[in-house]
C-alpha atoms as a PDB file:
ATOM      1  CA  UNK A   1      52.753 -11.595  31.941  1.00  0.00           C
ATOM      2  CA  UNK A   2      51.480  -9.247  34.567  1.00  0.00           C
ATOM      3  CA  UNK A   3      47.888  -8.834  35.765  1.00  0.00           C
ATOM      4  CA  UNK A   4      47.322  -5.989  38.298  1.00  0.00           C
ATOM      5  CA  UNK A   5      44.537  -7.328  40.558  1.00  0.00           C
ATOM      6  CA  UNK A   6      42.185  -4.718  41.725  1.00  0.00           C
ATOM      7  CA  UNK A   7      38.578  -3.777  42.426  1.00  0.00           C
ATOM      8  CA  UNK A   8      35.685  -2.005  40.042  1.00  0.00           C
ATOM      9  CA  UNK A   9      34.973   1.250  41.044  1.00  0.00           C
ATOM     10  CA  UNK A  10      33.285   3.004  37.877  1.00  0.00           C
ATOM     11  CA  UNK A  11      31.784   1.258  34.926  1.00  0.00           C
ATOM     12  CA  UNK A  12      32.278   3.861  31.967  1.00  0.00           C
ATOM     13  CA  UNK A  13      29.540   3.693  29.092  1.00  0.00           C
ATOM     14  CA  UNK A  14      29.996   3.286  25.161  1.00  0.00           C
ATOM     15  CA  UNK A  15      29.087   4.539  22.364  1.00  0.00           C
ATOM     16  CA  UNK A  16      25.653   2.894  22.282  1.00  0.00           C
ATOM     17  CA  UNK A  17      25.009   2.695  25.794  1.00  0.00           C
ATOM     18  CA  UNK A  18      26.846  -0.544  26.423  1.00  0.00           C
ATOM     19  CA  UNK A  19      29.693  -0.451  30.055  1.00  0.00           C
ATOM     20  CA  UNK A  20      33.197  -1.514  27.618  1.00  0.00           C
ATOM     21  CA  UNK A  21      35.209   0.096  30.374  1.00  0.00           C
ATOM     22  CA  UNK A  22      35.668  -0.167  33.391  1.00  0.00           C
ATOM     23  CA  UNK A  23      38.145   2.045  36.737  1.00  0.00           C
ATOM     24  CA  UNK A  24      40.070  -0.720  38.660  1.00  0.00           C
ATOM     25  CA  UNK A  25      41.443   0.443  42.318  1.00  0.00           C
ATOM     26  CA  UNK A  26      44.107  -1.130  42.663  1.00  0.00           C
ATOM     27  CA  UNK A  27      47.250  -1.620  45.421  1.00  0.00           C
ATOM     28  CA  UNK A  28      49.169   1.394  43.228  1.00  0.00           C
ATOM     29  CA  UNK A  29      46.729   3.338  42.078  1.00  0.00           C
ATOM     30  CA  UNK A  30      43.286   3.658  40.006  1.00  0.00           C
ATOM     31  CA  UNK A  31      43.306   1.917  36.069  1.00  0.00           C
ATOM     32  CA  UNK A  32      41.295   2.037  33.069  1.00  0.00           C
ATOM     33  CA  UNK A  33      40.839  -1.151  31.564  1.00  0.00           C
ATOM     34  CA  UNK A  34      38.580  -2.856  28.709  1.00  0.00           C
ATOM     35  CA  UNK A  35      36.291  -5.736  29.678  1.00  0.00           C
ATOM     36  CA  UNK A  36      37.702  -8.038  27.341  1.00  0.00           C
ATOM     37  CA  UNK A  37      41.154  -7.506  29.677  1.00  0.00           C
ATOM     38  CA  UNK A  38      39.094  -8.105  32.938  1.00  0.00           C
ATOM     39  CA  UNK A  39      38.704 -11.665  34.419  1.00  0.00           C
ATOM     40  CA  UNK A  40      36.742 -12.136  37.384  1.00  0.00           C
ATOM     41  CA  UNK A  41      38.529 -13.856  41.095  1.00  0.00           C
ATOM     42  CA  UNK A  42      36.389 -14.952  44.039  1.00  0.00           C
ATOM     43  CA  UNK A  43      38.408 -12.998  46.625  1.00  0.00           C
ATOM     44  CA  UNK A  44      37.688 -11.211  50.090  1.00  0.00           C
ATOM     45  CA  UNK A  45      38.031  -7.975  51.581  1.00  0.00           C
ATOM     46  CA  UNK A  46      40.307  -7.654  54.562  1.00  0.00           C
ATOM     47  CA  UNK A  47      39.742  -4.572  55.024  1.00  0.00           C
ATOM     48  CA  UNK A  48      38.686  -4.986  58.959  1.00  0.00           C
ATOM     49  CA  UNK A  49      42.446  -6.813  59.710  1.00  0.00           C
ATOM     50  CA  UNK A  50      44.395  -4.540  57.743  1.00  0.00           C
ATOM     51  CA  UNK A  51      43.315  -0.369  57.606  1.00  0.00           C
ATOM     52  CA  UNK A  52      44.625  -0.274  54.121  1.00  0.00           C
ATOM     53  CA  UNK A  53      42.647  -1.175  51.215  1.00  0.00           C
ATOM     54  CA  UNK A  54      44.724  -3.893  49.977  1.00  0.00           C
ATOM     55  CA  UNK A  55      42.808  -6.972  48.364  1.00  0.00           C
ATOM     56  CA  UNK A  56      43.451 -10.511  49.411  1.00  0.00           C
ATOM     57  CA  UNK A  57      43.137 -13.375  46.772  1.00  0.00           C
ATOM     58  CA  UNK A  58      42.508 -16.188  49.149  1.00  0.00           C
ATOM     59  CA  UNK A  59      39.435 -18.156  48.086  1.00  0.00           C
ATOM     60  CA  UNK A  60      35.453 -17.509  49.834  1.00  0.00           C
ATOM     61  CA  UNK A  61      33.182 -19.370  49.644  1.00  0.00           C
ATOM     62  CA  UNK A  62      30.817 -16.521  51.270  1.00  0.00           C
ATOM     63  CA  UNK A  63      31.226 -14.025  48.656  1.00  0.00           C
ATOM     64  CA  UNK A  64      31.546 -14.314  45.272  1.00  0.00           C
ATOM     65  CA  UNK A  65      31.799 -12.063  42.484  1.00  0.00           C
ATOM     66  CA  UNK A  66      29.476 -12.517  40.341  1.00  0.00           C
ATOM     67  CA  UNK A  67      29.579  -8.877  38.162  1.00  0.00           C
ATOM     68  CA  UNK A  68      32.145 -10.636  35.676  1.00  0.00           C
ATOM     69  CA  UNK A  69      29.429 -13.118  34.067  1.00  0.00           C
ATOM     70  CA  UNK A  70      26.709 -10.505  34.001  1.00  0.00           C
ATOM     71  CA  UNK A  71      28.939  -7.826  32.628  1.00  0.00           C
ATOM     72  CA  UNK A  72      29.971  -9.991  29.892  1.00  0.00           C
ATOM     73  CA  UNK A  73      26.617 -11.498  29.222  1.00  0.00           C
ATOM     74  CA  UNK A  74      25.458  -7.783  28.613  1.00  0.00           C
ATOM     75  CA  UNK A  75      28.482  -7.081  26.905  1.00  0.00           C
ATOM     76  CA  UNK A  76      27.648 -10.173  24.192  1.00  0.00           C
ATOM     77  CA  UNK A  77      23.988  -8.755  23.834  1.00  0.00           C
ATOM     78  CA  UNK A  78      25.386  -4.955  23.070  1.00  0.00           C
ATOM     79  CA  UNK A  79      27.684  -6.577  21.375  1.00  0.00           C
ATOM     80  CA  UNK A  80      25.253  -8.692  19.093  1.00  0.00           C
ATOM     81  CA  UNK A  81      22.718  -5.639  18.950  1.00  0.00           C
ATOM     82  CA  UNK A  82      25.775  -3.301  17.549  1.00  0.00           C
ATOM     83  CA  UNK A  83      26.944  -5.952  15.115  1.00  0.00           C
ATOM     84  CA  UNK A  84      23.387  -6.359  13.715  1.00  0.00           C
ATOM     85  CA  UNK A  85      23.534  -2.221  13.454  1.00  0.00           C
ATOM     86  CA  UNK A  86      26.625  -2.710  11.796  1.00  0.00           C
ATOM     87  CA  UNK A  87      24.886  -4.963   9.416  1.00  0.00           C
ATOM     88  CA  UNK A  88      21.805  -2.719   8.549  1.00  0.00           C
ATOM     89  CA  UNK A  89      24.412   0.115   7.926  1.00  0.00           C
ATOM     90  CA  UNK A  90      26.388  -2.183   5.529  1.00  0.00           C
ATOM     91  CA  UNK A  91      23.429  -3.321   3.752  1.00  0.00           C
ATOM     92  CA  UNK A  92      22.604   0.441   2.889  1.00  0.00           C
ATOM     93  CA  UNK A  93      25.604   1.322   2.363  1.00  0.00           C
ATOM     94  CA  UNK A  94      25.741  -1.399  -0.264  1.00  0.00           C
ATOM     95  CA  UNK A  95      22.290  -0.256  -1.428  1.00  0.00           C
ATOM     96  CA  UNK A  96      23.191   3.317  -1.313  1.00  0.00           C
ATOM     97  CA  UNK A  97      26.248   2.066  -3.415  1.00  0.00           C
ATOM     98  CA  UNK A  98      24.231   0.057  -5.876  1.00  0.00           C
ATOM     99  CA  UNK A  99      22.142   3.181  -6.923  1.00  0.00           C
ATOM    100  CA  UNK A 100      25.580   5.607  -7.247  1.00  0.00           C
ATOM    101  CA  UNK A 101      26.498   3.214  -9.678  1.00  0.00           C
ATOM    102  CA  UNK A 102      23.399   2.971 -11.644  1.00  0.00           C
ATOM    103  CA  UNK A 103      23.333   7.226 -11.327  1.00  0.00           C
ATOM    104  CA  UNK A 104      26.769   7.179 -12.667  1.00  0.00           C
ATOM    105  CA  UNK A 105      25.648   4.587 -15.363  1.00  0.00           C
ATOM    106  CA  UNK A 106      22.418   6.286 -16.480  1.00  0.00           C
ATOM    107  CA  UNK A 107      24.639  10.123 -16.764  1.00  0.00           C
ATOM    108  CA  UNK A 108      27.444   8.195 -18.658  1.00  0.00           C
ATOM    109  CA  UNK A 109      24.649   6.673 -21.162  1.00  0.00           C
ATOM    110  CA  UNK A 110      23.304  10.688 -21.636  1.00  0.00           C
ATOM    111  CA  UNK A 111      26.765  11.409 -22.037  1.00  0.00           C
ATOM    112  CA  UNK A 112      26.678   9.162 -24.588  1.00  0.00           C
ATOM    113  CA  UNK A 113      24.004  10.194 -26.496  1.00  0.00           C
ATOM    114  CA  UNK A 114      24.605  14.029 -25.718  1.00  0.00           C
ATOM    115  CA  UNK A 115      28.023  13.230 -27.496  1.00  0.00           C
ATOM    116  CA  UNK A 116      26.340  11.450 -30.716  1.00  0.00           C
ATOM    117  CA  UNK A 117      23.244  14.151 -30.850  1.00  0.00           C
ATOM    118  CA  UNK A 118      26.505  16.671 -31.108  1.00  0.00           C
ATOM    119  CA  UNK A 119      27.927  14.209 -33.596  1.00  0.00           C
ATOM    120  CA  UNK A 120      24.555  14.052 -35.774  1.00  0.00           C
ATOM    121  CA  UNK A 121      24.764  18.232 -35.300  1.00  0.00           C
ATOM    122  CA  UNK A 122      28.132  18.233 -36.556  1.00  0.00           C
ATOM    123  CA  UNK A 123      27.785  16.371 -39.825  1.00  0.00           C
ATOM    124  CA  UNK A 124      24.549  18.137 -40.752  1.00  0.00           C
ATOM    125  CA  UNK A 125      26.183  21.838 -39.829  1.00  0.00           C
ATOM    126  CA  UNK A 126      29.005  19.772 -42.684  1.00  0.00           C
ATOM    127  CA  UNK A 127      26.046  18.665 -44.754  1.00  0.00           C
ATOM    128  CA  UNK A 128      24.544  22.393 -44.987  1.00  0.00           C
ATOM    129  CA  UNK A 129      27.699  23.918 -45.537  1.00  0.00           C
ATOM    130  CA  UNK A 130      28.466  21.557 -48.368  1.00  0.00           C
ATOM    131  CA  UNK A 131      25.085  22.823 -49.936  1.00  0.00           C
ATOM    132  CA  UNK A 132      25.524  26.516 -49.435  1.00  0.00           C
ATOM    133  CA  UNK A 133      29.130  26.024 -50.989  1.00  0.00           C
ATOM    134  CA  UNK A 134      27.556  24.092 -54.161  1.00  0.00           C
ATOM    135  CA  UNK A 135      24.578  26.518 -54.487  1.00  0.00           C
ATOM    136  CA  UNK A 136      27.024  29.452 -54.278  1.00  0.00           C
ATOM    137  CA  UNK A 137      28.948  27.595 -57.323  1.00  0.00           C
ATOM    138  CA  UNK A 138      26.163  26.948 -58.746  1.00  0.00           C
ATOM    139  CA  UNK A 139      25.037  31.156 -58.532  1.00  0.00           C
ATOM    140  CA  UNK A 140      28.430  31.923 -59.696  1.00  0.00           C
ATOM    141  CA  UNK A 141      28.071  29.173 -62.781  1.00  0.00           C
ATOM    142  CA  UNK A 142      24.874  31.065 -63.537  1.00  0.00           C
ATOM    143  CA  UNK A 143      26.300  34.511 -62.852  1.00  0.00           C
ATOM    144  CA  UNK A 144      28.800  33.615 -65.612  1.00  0.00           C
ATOM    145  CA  UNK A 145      26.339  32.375 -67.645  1.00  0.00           C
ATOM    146  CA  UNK A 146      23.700  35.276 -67.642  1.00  0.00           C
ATOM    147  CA  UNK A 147      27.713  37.736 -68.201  1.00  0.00           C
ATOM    148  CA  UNK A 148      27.994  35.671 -71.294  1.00  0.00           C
ATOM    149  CA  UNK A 149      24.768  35.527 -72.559  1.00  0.00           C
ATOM    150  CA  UNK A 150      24.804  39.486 -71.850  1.00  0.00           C
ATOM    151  CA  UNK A 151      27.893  39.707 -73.758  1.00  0.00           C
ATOM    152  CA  UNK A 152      26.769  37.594 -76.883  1.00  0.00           C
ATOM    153  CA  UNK A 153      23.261  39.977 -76.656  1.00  0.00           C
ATOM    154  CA  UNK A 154      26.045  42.975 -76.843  1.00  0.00           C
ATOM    155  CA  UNK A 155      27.708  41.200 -80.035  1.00  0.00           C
ATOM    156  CA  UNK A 156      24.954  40.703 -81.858  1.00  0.00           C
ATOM    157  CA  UNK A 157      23.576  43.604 -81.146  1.00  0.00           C
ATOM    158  CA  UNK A 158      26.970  45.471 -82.381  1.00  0.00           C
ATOM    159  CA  UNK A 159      26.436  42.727 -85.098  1.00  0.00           C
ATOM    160  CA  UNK A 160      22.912  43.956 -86.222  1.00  0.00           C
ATOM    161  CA  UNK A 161      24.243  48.055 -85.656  1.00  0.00           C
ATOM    162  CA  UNK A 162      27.217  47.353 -88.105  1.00  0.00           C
ATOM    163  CA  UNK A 163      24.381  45.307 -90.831  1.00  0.00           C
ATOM    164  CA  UNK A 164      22.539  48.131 -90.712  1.00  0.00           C
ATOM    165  CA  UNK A 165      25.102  50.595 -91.252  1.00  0.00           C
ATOM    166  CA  UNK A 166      26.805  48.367 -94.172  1.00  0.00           C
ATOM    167  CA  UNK A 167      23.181  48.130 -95.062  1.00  0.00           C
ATOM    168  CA  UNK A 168      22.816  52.256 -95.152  1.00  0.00           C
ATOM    169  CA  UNK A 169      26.159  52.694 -96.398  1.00  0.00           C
ATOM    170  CA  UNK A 170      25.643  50.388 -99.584  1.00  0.00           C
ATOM    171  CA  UNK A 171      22.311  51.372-100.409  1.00  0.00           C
END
């Protein structure tokens, strides 16, 4: 495995304020790299021997770096704030989640009795119709009745003309 060594030249900010990246100089050029693929040496410039900017990785005791722990320290309390944001959001999500489902369960039960107030509609536009059908028999039976009662009037009537005119006729 290969680990470019190199020093920090720009810390780059996240999302919530919090340096996750970080521009490493190194020997071949300038890098972007996460924190969590940083680790910190104890190492020395020799910049005053050598003109070039190369690093050297021999041990001082005179200068340490020290931005590793800090950095990381920081990184654990963004870290910890985000996941706690990440908690409140999930908790009301969960809540916002809980009252969809009672929404969707209070317009399914009006649904419901939408569907059984159209039911109760139904049978009693079936209920009046059956009455309007059995009154308009019952017209017609009466229509027929009030035809033959007419008629047997008419009969009797003929009846009574022709016993009155047997009635002249005999006399």
């Amino acid at each position: 495995m290969f680990w470019p060594k190199g020093r920090i030249v720009k810390l780059i900010a996240g999302k919530y304020g919090i340096a996750r990246v970080f521009h490493i100089r190194t020997s071949t050029g300038t890098l972007v790299r996460a924190i969590q693929r940083l680790y910190p040496l104890e190492i020395t410039s020799n910049v005053g021997e050598n003109q070039s900017d190369h690093l050297s990785l021999k041990p001082s005791s005179s200068r340490k770096v020290n931005w590793g722990a800090r950095a990381q320290v920081k990184y654990r309390e963004d870290s910890l704030k985000y996941q706690e944001d990440s908690l409140k959001y999930r908790e009301d999500r969960l809540k916002y989640q809980e009252d969809s489902l009672k929404y969707q369960e209070d317009r399914l039960k009006y649904q419901e009795d939408s569907l059984k107030h159209q039911e109760d509609r139904l049978k009693y536009q079936e209920d009046s119709l059956k009455y309007r059908e059995d009154r308009l028999k019952y017209q017609e039976d009466s229509l027929k009745y009030q035809e033959d009662r007419l008629k047997y009037q008419e009969d009797s009537l003929k009846y009574q003309e022709d016993r009155l005119k047997y009635r002249e006729d005999g006399v």
